[in-house]
C-alpha atoms as a PDB file:
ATOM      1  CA  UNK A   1     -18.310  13.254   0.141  1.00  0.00           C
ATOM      2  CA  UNK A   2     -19.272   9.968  -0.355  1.00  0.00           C
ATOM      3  CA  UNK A   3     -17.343   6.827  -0.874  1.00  0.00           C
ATOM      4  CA  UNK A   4     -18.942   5.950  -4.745  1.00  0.00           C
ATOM      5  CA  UNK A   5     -18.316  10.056  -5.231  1.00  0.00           C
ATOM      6  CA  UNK A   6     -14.355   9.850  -3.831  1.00  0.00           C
ATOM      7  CA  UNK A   7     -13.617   6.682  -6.095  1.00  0.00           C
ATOM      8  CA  UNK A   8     -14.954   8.422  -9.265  1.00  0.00           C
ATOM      9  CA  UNK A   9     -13.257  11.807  -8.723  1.00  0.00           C
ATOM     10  CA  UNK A  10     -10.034   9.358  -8.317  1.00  0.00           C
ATOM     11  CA  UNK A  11     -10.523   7.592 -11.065  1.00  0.00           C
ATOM     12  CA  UNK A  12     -11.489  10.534 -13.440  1.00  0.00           C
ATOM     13  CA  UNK A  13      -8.144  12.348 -12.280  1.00  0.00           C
ATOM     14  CA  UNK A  14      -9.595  14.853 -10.369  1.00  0.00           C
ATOM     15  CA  UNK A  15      -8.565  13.890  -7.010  1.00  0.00           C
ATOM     16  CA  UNK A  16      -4.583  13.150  -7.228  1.00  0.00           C
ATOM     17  CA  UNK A  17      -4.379  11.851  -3.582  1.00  0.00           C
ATOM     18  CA  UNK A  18      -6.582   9.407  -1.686  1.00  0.00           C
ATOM     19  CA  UNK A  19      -5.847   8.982   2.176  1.00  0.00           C
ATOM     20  CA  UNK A  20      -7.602   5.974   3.744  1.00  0.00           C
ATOM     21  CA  UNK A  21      -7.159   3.138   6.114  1.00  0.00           C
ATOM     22  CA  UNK A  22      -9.440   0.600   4.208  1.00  0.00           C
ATOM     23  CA  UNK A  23     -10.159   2.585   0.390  1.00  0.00           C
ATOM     24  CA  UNK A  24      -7.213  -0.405  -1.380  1.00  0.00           C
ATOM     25  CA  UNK A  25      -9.221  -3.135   0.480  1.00  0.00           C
ATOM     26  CA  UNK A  26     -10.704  -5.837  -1.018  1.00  0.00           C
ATOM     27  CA  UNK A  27     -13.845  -4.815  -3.490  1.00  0.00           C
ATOM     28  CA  UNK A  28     -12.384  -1.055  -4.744  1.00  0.00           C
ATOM     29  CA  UNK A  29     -11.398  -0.650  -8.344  1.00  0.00           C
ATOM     30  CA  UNK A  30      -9.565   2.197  -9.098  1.00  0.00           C
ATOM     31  CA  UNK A  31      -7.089   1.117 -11.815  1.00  0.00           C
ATOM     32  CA  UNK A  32      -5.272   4.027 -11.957  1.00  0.00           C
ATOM     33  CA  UNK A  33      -3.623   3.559  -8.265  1.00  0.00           C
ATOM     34  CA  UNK A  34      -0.204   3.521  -8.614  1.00  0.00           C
ATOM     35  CA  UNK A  35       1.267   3.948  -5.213  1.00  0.00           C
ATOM     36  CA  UNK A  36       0.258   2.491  -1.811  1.00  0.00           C
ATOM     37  CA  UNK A  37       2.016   3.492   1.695  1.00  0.00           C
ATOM     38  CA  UNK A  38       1.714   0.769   4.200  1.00  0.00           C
ATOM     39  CA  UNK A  39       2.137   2.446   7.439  1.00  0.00           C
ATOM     40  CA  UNK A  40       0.483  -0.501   9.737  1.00  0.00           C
ATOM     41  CA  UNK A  41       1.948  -4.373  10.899  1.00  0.00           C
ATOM     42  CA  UNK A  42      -0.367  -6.230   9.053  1.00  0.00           C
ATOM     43  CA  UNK A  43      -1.038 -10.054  10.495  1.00  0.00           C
ATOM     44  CA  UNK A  44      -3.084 -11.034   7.059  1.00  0.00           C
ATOM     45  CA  UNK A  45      -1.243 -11.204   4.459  1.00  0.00           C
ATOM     46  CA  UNK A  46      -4.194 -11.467   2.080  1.00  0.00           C
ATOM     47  CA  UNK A  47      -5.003  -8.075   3.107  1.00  0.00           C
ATOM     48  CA  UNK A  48      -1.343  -6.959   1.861  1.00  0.00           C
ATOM     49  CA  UNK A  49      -2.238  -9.190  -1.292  1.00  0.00           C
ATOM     50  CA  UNK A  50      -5.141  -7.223  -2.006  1.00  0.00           C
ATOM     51  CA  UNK A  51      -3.497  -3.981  -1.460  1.00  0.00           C
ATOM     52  CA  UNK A  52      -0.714  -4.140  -4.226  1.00  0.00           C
ATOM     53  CA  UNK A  53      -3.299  -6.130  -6.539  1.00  0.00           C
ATOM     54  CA  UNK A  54      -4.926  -2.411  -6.294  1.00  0.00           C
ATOM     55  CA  UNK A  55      -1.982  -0.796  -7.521  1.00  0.00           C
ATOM     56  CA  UNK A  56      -0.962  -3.310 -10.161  1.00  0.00           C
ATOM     57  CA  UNK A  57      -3.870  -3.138 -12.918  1.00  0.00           C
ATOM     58  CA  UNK A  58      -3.324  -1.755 -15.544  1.00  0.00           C
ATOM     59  CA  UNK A  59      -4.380   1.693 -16.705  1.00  0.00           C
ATOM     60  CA  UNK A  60      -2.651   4.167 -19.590  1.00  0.00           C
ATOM     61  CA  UNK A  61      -1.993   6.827 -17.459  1.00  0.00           C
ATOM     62  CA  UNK A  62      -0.467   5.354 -14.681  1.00  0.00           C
ATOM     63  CA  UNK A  63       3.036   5.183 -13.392  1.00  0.00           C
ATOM     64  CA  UNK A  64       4.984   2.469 -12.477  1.00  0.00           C
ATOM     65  CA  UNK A  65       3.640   0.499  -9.380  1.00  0.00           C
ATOM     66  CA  UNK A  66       5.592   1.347  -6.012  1.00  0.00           C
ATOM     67  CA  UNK A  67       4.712  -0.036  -2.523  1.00  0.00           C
ATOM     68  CA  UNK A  68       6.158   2.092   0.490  1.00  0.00           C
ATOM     69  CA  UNK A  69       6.355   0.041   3.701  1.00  0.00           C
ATOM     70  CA  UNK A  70       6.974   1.978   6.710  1.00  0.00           C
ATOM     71  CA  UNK A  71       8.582   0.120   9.762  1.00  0.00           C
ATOM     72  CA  UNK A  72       9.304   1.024  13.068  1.00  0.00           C
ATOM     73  CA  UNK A  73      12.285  -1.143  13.937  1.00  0.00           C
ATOM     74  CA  UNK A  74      12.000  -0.709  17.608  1.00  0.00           C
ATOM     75  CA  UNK A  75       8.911  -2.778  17.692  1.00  0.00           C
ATOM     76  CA  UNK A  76       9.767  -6.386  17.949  1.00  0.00           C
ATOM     77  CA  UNK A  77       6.150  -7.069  17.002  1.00  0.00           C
ATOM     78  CA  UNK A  78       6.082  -5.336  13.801  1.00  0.00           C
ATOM     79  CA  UNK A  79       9.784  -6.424  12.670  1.00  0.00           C
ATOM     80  CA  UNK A  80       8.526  -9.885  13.262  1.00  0.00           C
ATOM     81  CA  UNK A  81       5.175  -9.589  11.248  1.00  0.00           C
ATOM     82  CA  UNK A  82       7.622  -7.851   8.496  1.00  0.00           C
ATOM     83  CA  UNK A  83       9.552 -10.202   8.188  1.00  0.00           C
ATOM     84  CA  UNK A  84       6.901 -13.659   8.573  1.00  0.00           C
ATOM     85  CA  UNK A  85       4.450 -12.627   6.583  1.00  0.00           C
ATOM     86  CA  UNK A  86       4.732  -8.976   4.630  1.00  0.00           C
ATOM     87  CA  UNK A  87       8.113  -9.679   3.579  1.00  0.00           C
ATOM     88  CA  UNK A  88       6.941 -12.886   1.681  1.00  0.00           C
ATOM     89  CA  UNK A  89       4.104 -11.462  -0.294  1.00  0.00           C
ATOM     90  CA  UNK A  90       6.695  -8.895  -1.771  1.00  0.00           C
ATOM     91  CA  UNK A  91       8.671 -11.912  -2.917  1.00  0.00           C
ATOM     92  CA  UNK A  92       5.808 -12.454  -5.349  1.00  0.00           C
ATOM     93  CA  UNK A  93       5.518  -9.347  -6.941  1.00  0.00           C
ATOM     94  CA  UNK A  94       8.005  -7.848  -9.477  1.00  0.00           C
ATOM     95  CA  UNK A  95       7.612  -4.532  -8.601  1.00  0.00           C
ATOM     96  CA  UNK A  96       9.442  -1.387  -6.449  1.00  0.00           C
ATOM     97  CA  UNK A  97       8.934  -1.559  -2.707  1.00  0.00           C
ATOM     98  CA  UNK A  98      10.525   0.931  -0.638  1.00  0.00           C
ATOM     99  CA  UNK A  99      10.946   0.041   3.080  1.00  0.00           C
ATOM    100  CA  UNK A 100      11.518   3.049   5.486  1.00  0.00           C
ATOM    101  CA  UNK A 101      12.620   2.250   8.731  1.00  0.00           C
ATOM    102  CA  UNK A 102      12.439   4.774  12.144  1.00  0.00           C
ATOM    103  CA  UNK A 103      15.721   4.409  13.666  1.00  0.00           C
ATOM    104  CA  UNK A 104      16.477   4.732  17.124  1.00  0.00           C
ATOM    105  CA  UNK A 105      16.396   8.270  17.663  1.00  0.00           C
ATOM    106  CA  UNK A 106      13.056   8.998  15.752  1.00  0.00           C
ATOM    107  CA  UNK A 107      14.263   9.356  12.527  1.00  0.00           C
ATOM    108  CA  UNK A 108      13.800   8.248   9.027  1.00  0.00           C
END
């Protein structure tokens, strides 16, 4: 399936679940995006700005807005870039995030 053909099934409601690295990036619009899992450090923070721009616009069947930031606390690297930079832009946005963290022994 193409790209085009994947963003119009998604936006006509007939795909209910879009996995993709890059798809929220800048230039998609898919209004009805409601959800976004972060599963990544991220070192731009206009990338993360993008992302939850995606899942804020406004569309009539769409829930809520919620961000889902997974973060594996036993990487200094990633707790730092959390906390520098992705942290921040979620200051400026009034909506749910939901940060899951992998403890120690594997879990979440």
């Amino acid at each position: 399936m193409e790209c085009k053909e994947v963003l119009n099934d998604l936006s006509a409601g007939k795909t209910l679940v879009l996995f993709s690295q890059k798809m929220a990036d800048e230039g998609s619009d898919v209004p009805i995006l409601s959800r976004i899992f972060l599963t990544c450090p991220a070192r731009n923070t206009n990338g993360t700005t993008q992302r939850i721009g995606r899942i804020k616009r406004p569309h009539v069947s769409k829930a809520a807005p919620i961000v889902y930031d997974y973060l594996d606390t036993r990487i200094g690297l990633a707790v730092s870039q959390f906390k520098t930079r992705r942290a921040k832009v979620y200051d400026r946005y009034p909506i749910e995030f939901i940060r899951t963290e992998k403890q120690d022994d594997g879990t979440i």
